[in-house]
C-alpha atoms as a PDB file:
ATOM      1  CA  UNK A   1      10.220 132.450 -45.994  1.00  0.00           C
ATOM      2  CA  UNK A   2       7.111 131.628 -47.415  1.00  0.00           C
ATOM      3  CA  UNK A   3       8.671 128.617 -49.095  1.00  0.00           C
ATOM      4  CA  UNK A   4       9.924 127.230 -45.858  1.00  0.00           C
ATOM      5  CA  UNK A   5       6.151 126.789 -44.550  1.00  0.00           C
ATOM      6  CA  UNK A   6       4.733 125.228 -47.413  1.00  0.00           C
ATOM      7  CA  UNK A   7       7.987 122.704 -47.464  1.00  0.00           C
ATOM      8  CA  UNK A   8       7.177 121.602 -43.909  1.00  0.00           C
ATOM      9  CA  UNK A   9       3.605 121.942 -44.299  1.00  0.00           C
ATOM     10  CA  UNK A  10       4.282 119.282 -47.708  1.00  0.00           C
ATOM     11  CA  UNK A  11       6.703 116.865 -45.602  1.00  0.00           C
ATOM     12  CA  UNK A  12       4.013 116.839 -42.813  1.00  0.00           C
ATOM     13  CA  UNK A  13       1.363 116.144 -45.176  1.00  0.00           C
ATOM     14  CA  UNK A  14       3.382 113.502 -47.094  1.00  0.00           C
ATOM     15  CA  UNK A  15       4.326 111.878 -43.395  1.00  0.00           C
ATOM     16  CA  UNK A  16      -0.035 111.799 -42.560  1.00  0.00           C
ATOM     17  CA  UNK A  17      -0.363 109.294 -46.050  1.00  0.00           C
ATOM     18  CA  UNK A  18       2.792 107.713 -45.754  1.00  0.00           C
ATOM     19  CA  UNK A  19       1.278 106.632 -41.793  1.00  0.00           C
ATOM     20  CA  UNK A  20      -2.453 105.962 -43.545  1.00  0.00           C
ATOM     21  CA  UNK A  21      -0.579 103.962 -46.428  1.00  0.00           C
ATOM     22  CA  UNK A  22       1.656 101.764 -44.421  1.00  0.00           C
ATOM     23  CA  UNK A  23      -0.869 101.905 -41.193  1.00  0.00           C
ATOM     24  CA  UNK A  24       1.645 103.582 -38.854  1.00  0.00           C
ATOM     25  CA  UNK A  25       0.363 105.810 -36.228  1.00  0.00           C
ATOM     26  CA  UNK A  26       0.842 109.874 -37.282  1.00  0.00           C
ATOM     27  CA  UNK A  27       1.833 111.607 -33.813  1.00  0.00           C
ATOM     28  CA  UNK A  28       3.387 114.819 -35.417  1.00  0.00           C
ATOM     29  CA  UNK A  29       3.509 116.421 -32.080  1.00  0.00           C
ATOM     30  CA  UNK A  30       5.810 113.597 -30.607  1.00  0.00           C
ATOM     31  CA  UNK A  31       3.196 113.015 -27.971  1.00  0.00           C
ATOM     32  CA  UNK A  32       3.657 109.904 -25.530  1.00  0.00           C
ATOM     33  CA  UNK A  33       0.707 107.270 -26.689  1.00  0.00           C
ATOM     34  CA  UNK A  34       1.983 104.168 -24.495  1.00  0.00           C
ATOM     35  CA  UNK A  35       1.419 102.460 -28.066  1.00  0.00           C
ATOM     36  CA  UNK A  36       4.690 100.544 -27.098  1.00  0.00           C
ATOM     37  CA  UNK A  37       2.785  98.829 -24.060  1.00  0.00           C
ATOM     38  CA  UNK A  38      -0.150  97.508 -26.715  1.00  0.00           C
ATOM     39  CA  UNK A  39       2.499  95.838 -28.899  1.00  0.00           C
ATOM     40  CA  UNK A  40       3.652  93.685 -26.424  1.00  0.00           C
ATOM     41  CA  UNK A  41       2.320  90.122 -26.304  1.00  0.00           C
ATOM     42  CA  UNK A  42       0.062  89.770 -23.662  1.00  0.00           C
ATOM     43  CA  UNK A  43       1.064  87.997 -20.100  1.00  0.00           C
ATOM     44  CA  UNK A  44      -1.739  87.438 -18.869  1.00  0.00           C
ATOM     45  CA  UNK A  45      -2.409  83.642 -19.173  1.00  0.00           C
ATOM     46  CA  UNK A  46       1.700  83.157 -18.749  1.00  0.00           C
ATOM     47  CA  UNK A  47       1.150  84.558 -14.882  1.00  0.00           C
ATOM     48  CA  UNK A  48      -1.905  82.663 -14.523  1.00  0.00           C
ATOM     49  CA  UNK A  49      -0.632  79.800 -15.125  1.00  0.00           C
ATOM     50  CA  UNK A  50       2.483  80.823 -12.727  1.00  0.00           C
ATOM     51  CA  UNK A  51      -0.032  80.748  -9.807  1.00  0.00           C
ATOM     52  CA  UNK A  52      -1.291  77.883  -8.863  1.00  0.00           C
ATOM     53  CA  UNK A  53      -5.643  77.745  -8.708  1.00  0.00           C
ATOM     54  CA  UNK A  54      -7.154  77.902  -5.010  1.00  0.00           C
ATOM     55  CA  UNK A  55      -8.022  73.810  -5.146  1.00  0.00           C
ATOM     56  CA  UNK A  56      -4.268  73.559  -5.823  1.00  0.00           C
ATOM     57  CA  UNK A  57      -3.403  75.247  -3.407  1.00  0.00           C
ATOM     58  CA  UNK A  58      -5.515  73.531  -0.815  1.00  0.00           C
ATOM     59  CA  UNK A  59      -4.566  70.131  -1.951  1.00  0.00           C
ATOM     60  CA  UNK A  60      -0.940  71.196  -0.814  1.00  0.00           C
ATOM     61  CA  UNK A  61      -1.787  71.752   2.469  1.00  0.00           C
ATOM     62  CA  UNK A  62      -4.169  68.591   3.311  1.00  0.00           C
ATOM     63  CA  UNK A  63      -0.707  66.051   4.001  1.00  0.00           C
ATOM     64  CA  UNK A  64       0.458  68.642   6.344  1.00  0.00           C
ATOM     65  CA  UNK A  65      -3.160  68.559   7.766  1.00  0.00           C
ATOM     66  CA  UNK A  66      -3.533  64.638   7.928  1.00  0.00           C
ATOM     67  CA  UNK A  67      -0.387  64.482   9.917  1.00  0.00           C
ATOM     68  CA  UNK A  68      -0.981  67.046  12.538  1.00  0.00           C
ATOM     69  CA  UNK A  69      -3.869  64.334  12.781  1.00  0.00           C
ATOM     70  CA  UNK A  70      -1.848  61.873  13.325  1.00  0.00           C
ATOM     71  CA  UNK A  71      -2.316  60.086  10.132  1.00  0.00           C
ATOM     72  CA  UNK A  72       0.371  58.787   8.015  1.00  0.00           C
ATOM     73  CA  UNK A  73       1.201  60.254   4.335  1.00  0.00           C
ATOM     74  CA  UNK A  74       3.009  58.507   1.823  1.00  0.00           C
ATOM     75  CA  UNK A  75       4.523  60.562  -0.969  1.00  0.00           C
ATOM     76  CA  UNK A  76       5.593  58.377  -3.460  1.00  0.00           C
ATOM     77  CA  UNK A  77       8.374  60.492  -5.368  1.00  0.00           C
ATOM     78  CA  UNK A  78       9.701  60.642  -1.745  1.00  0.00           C
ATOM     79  CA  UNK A  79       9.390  57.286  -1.328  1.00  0.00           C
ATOM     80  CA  UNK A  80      11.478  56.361  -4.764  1.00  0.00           C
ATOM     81  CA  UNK A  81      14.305  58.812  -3.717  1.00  0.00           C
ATOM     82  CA  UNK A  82      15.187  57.550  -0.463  1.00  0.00           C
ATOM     83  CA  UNK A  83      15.076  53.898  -2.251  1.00  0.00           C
ATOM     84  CA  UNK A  84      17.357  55.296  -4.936  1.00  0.00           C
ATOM     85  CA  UNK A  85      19.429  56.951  -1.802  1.00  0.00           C
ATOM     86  CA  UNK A  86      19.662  53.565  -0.047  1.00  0.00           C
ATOM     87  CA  UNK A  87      21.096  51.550  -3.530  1.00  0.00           C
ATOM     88  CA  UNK A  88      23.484  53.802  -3.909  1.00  0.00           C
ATOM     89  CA  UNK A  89      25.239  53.704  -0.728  1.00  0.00           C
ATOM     90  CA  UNK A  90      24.755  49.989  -0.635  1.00  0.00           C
ATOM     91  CA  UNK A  91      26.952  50.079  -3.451  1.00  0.00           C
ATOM     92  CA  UNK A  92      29.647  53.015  -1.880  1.00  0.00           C
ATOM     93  CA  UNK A  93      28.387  55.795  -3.817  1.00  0.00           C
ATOM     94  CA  UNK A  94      26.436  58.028  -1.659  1.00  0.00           C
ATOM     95  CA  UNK A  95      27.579  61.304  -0.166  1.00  0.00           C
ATOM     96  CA  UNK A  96      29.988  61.391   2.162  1.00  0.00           C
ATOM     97  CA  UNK A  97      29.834  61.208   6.240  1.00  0.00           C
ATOM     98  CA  UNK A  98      29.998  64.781   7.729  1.00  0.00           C
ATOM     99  CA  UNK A  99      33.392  65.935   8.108  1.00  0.00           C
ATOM    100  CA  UNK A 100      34.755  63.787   5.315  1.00  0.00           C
ATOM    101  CA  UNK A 101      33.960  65.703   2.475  1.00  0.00           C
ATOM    102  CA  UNK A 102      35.698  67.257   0.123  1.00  0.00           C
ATOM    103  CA  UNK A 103      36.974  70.335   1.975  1.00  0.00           C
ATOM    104  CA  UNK A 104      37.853  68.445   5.158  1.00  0.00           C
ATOM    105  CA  UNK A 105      40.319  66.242   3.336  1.00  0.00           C
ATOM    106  CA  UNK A 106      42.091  69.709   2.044  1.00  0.00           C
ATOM    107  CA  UNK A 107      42.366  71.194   5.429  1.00  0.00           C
ATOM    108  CA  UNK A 108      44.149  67.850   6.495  1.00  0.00           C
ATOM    109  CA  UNK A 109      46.548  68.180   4.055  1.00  0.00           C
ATOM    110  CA  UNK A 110      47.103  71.403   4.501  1.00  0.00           C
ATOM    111  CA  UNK A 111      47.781  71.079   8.722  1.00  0.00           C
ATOM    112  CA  UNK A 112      50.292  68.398   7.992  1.00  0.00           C
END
């Protein structure tokens, strides 16, 4: 019986240097270390940048505020899509009229 301790005293030994060696961490007691959580890359500038800053967020709100003023507010990408918008239908391609859409033409079919 004797021999049985000193075997798993050697294999516990050998498993310290193997970890010192090879820089693994030696947690012979299978203890929770949240070592898993420190190997992760680190998220922190990722939801920063998510979140727009406070100046940002103020700069949003000042068209809403400079029309409850009664000022006017020209947003340019706004501006380019409803010029886009008018082209196209100018040249039959825009979206249908309400109620001639895809669907509706079905359910004609379908009632005949």
């Amino acid at each position: 019986m004797s021999g049985s301790v000193s075997q798993a005293a050697r294999k516990l030994k050998v498993a310290e240097l193997s970890a010192k060696i090879f820089g693994n961490a030696f947690n012979p007691t299978g203890a929770r270390t949240g070592s898993y959580i420190l190997r992760q890359n680190f998220r922190g500038e990722h939801i920063v940048r998510y979140y727009p800053s406070e100046t940002d967020a103020n700069m949003a709100k000042v068209p809403r505020l400079g029309r409850m003023m009664g000022e006017k507010y020209y947003d340019i990408d706004e501006i380019d899509r409803l010029n886009a918008l008018d082209k196209r239908k100018a040249r039959g391609k825009g979206g249908p009229k309400k109620g001639e859409g895809k669907r509706a033409t079905l359910a004609k079919g379908k009632k005949r």
